[in-house]
Protein backbone atom coordinates (compact mmCIF):
# COMPACT_ATOMS: atom_id res chain seq x y z
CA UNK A 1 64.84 79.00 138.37
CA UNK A 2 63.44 80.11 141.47
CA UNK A 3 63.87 83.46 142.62
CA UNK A 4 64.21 85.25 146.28
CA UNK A 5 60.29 85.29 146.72
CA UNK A 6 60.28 81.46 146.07
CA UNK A 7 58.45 82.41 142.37
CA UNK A 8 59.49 80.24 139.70
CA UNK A 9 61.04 82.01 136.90
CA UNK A 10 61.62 80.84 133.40
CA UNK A 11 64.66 81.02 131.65
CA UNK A 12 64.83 83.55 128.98
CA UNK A 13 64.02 82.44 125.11
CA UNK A 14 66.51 82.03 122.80
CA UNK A 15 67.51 84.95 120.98
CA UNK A 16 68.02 83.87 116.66
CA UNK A 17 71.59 84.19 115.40
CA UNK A 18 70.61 86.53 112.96
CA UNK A 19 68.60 88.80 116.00
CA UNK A 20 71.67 88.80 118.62
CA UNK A 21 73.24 92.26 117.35
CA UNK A 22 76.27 93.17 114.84
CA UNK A 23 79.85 93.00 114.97
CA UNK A 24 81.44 96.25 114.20
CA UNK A 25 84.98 96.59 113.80
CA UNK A 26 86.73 100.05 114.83
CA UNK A 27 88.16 101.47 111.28
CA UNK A 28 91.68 101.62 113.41
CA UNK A 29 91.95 98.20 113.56
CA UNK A 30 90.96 97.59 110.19
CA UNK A 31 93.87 99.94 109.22
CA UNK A 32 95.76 98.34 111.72
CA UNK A 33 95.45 95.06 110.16
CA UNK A 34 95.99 96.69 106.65
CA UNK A 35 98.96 98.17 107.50
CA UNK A 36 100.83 94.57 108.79
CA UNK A 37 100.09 93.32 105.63
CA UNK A 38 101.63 95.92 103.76
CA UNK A 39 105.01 94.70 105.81
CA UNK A 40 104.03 91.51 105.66
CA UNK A 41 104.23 91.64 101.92
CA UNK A 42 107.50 93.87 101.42
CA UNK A 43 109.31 91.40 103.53
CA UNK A 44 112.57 93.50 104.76
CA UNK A 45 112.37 97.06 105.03
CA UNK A 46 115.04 99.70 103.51
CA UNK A 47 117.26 100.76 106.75
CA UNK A 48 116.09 104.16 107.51
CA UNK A 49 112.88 103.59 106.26
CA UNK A 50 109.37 104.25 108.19
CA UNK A 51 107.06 101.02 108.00
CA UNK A 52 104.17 101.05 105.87
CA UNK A 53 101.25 102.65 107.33
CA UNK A 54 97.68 102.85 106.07
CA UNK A 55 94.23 104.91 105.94
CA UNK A 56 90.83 103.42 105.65
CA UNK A 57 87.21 104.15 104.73
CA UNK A 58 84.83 101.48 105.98
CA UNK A 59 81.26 101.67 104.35
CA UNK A 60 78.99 99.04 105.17
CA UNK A 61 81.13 95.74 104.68
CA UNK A 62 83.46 96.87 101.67
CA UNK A 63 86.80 98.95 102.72
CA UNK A 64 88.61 101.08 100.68
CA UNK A 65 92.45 101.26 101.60
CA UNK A 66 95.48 103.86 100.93
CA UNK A 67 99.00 102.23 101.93
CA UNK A 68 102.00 104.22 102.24
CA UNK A 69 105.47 103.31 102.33
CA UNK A 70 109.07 103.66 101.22
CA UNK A 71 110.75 101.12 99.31
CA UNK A 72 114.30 100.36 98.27
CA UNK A 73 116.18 101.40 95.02
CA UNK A 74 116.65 99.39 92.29
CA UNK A 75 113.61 97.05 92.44
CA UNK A 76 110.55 96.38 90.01
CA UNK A 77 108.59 98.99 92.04
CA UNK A 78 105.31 98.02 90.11
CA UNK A 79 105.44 93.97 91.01
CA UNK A 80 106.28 95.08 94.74
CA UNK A 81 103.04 97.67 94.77
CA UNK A 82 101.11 94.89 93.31
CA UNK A 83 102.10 92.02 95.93
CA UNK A 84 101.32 95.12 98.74
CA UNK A 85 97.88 95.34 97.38
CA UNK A 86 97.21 91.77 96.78
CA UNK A 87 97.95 90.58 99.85
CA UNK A 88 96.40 93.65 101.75
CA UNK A 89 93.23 92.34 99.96
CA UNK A 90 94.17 88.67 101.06
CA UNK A 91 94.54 89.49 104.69
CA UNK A 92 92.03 92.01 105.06
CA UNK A 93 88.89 90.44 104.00
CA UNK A 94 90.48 86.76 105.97
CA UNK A 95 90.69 88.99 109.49
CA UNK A 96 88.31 91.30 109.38
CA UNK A 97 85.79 90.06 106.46
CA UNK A 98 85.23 92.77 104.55
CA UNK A 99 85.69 93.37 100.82
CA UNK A 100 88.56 95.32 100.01
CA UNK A 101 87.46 96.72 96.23
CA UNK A 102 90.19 99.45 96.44
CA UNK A 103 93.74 99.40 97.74
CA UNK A 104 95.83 102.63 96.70
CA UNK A 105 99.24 102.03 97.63
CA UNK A 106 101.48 105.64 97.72
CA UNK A 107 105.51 105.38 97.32
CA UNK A 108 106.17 107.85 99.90
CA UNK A 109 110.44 107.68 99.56
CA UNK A 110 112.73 105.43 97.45
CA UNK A 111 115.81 104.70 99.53
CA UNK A 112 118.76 103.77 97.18
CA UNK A 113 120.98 101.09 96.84
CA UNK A 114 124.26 102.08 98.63
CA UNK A 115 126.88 100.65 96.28
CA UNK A 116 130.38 99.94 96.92
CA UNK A 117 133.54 101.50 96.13
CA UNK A 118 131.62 104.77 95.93
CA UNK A 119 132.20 108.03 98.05
């Protein structure tokens, strides 16, 4: 390279992968991301429910997660919780790559069945 003055300049060393800085991910988005696959894994929602939203604590490159959400009633409440928190886990550490060691998931509201033929 030659600069204004007519000097030659070099071009600047390279800089080693492992030297170039650090990827940090906002603990927003990483809730963000938690809380689409909370929905992602409950499928449909109840009608007046709220979607699933979630809180996170980021330390180092593990995240802890607490989901909550409403769910419909009658269901197996405990296989639903579990495919929330597996696949929270699943989607989590594929975006964002972090290990998820914790996911709490809180039933906030049950929204019942509305059955026929009743008043």
């Amino acid at each position: 390279m030659t600069s204004a003055s007519g000097e030659t300049q070099s071009a600047p060393a390279a800089v080693a992968p492992g030297e170039r800085g650090a990827l940090r991910i906002a603990d927003r988005v990483v809730a963000k991301v938690a809380s689409q696959a909370a929905r992602e894994a409950l499928g449909g929602l109840p009608k007046d429910a709220v979607p699933p939203h979630a809180t996170v604590v980021v330390h180092h490159e593990a995240v802890r997660v607490r989901v909550h959400l409403e769910l419909d009633y009658p269901s197996d409440i405990g296989s639903r919780c579990a495919a929330v928190r597996r696949h929270v886990v699943e989607r989590v550490g594929a975006l964002v790559d972090m290990e998820v060691p914790e996911v709490a998931v809180h039933v906030e509201r049950l929204h019942p069945a509305r059955t026929q033929g009743r008043a």
